[in-house]
C-alpha atoms as a PDB file:
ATOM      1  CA  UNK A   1      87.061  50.093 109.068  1.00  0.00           C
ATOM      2  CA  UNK A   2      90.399  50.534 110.260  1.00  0.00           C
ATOM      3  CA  UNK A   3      92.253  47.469 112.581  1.00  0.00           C
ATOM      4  CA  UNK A   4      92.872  49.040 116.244  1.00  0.00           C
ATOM      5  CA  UNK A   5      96.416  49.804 117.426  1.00  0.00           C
ATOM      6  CA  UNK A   6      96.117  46.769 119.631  1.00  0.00           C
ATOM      7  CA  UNK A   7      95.431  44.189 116.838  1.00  0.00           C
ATOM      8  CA  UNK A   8      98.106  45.643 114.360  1.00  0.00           C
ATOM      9  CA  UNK A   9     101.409  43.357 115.310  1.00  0.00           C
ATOM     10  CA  UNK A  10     104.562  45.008 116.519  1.00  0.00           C
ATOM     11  CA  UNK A  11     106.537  44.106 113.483  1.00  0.00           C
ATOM     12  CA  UNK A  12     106.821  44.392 110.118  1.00  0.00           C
ATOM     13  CA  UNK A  13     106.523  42.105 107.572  1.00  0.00           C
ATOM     14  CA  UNK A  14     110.489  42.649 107.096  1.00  0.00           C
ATOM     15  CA  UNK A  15     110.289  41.923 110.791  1.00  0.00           C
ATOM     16  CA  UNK A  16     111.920  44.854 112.151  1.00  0.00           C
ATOM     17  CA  UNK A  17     110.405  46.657 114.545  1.00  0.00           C
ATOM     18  CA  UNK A  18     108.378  49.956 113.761  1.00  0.00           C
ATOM     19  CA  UNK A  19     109.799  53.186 114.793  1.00  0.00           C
ATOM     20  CA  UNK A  20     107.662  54.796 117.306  1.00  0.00           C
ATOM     21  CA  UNK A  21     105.664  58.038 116.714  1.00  0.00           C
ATOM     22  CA  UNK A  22     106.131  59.873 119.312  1.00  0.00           C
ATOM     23  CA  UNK A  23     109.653  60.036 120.995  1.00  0.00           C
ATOM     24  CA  UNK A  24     109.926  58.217 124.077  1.00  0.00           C
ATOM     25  CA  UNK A  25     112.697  61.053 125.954  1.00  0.00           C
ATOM     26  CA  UNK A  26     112.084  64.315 126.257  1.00  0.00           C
ATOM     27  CA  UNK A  27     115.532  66.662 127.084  1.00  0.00           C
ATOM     28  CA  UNK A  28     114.636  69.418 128.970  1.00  0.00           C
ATOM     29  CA  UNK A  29     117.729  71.835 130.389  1.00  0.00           C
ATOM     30  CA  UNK A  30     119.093  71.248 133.490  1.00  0.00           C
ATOM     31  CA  UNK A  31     118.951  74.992 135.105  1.00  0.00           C
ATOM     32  CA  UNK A  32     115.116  75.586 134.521  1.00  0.00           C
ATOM     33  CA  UNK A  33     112.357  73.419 136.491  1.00  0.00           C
ATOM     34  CA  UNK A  34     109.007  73.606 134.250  1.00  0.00           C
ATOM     35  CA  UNK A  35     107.319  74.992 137.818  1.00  0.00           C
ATOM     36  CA  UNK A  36     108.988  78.157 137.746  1.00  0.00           C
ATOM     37  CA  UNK A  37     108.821  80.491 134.657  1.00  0.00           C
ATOM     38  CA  UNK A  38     111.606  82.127 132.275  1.00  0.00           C
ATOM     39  CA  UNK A  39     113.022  85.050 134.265  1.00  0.00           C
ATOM     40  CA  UNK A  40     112.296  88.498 132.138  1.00  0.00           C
ATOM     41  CA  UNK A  41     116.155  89.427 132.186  1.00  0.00           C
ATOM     42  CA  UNK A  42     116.936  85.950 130.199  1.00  0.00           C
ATOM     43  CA  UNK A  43     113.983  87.047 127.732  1.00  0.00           C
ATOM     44  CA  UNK A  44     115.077  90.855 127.522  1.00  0.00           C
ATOM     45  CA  UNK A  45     118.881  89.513 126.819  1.00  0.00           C
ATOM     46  CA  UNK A  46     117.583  87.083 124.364  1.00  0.00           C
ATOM     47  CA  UNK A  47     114.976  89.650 122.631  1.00  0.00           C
ATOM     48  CA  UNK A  48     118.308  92.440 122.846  1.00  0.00           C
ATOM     49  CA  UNK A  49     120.148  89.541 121.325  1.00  0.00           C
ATOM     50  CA  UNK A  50     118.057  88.606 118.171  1.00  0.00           C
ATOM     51  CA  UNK A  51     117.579  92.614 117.826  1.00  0.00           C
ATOM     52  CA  UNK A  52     120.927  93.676 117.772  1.00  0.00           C
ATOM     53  CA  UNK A  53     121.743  90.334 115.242  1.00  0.00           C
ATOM     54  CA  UNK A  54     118.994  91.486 113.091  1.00  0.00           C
ATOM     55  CA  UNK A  55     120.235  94.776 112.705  1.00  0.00           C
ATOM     56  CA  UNK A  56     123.580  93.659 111.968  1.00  0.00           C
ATOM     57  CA  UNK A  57     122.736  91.559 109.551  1.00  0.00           C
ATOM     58  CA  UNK A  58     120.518  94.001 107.824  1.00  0.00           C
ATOM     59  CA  UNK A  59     123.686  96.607 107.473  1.00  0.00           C
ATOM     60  CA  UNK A  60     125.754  94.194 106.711  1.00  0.00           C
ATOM     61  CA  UNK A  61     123.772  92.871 103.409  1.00  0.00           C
ATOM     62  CA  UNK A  62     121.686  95.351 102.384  1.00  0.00           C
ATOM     63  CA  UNK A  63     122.562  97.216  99.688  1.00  0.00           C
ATOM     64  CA  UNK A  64     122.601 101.220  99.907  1.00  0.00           C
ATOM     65  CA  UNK A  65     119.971 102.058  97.782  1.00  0.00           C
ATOM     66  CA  UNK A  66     117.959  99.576  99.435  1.00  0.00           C
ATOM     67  CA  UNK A  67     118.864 101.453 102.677  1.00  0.00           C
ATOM     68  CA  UNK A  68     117.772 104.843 101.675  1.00  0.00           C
ATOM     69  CA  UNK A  69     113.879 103.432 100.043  1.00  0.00           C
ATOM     70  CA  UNK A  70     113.643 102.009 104.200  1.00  0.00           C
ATOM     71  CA  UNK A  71     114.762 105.276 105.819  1.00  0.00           C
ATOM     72  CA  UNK A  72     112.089 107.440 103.150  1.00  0.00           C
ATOM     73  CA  UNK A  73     109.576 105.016 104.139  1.00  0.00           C
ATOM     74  CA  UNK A  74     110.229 105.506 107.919  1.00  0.00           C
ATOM     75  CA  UNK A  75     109.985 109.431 107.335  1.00  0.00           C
ATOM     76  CA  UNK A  76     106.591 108.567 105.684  1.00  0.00           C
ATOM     77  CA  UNK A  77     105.536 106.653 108.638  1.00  0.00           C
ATOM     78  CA  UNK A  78     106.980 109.494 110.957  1.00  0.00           C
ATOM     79  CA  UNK A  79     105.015 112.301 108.670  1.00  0.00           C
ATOM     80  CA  UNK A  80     101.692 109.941 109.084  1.00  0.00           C
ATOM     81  CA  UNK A  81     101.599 109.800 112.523  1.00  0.00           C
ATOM     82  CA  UNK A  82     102.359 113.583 112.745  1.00  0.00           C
ATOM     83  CA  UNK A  83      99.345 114.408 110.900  1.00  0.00           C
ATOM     84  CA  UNK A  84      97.510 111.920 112.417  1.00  0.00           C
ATOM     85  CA  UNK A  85      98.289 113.422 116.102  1.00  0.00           C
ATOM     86  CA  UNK A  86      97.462 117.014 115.076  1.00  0.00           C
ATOM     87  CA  UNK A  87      94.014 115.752 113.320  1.00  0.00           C
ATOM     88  CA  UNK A  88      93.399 114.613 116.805  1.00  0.00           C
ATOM     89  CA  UNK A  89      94.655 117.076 118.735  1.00  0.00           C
ATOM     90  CA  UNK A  90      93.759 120.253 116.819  1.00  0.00           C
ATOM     91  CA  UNK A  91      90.644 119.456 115.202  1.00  0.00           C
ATOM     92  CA  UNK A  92      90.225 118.130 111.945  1.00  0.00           C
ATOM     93  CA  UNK A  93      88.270 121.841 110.576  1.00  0.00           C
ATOM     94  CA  UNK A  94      89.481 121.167 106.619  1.00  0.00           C
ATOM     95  CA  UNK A  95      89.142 117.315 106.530  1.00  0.00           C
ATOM     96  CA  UNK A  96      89.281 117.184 102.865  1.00  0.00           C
ATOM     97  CA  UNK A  97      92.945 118.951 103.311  1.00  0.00           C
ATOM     98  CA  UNK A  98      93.731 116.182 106.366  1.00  0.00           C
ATOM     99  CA  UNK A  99      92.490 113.007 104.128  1.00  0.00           C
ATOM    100  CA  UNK A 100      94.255 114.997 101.581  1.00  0.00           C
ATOM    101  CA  UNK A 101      97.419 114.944 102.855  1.00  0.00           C
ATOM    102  CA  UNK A 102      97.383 111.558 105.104  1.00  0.00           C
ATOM    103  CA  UNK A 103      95.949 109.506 101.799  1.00  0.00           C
ATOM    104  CA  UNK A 104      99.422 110.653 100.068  1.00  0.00           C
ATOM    105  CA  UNK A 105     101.625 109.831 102.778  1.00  0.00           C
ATOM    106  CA  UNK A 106      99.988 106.635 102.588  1.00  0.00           C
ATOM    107  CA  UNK A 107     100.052 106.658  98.791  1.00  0.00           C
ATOM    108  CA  UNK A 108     103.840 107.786  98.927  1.00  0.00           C
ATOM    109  CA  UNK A 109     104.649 104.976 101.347  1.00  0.00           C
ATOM    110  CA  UNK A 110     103.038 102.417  98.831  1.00  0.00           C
ATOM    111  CA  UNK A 111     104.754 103.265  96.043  1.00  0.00           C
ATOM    112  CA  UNK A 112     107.914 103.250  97.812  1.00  0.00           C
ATOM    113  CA  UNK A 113     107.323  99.876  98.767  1.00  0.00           C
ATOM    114  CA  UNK A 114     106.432  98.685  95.501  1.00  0.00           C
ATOM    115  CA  UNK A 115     109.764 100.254  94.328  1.00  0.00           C
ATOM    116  CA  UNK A 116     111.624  98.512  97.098  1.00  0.00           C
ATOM    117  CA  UNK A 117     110.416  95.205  96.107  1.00  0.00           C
ATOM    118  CA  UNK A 118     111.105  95.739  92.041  1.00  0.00           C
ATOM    119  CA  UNK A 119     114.771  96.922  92.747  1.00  0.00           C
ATOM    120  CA  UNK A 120     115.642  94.798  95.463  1.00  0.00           C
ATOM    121  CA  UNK A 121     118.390  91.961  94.147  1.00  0.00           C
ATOM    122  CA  UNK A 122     116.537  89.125  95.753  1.00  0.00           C
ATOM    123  CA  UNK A 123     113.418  89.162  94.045  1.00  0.00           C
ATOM    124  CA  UNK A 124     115.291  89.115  90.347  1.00  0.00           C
ATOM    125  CA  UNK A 125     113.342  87.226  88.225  1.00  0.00           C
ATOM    126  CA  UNK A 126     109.776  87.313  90.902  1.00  0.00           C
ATOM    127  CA  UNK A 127     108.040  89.409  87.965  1.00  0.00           C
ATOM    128  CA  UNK A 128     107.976  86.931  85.259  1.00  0.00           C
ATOM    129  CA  UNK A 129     110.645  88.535  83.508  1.00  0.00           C
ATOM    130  CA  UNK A 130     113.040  91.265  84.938  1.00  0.00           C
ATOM    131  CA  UNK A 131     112.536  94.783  85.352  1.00  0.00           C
ATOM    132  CA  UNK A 132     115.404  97.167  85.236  1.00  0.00           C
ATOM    133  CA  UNK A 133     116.085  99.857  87.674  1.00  0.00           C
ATOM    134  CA  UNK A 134     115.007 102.722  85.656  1.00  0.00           C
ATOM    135  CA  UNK A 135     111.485 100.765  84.626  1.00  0.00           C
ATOM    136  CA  UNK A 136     110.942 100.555  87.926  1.00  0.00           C
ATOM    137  CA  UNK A 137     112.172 103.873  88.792  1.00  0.00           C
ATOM    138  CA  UNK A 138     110.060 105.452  85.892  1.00  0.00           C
ATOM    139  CA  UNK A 139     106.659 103.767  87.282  1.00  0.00           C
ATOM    140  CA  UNK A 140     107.568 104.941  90.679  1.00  0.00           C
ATOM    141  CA  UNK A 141     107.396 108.490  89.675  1.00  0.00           C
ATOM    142  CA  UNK A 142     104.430 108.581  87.374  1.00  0.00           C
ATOM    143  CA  UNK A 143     102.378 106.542  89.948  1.00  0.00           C
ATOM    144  CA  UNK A 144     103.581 109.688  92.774  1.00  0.00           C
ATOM    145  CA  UNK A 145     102.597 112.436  90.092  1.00  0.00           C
ATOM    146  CA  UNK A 146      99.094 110.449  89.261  1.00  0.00           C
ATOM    147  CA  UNK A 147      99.128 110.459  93.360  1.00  0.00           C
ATOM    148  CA  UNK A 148     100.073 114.358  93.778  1.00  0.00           C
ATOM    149  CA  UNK A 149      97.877 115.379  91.235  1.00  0.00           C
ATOM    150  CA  UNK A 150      94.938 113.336  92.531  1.00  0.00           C
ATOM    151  CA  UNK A 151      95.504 115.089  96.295  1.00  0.00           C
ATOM    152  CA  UNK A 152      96.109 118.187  95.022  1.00  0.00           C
ATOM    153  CA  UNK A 153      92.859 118.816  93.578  1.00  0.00           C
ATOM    154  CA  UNK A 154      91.156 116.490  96.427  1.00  0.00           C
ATOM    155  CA  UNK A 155      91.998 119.784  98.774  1.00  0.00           C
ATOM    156  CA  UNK A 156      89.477 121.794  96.604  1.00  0.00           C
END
């Protein structure tokens, strides 16, 4: 069994002191009191601040073909919801034709992922080898006619 805290000396052997485990001052900012909460225009600056940064930063060092796989997946997302809304609003009377059509959206979106990540410049070397551009490109568009063909005949 361990010796309790209160038997263990306060030196070392060296005999230096230990450094404590916890620290023993805590610095807390001047203008806030820890009775009264953050106000919500200090977190809707802060959350506009660390938006606006990210997007900067994201059109500043992303590449352009990069750029254009986000905005097609966004337009996937957009189509998705579409049909989505007007299965709930209008009925879903063909559902093979709505599953049809939502499961390649999702399909589409998935492959365009999977694209993104194989051409992206940061993930060289993250497939245990690398995989050029047109590889990539060339699995991308067999997997969407595998995909079409597969939802085309799902519609019956």
């Amino acid at each position: 069994m361990a010796p309790k805290r209160s038997q263990i000396s306060s030196t070392t052997t060296t005999g230096v002191p230990p450094i404590p485990s916890s620290p023993t001052t805590i610095h807390t900012p001047a203008s806030s009191s820890p009775s009264q909460p953050p106000s919500k225009s200090s977190s809707a600056t802060t959350t506009r601040d660390v938006l606006h940064d990210l997007w900067s930063r994201y059109t500043a060092t992303t590449p352009q073909r990069t750029k254009l796989l986000d905005t097609f997946m966004a337009f996937l997302v957009v189509v998705g919801a579409l049909q989505f809304v007007y299965c709930v609003v209008a009925g879903n009377y063909p559902f093979n034709a709505f599953l049809s059509g939502f499961s390649a959206t999702v399909g589409q979106f998935v492959l365009t992922a999977s694209l993104r990540i194989q051409t992206n410049p940061e993930n060289e070397g993250e497939f245990g080898g690398t995989i050029s551009h047109e590889r990539a490109f060339a699995d991308f568009v067999l997997g969407s006619v595998i995909l079409h063909f597969f939802c085309v005949n799902f519609i019956n």
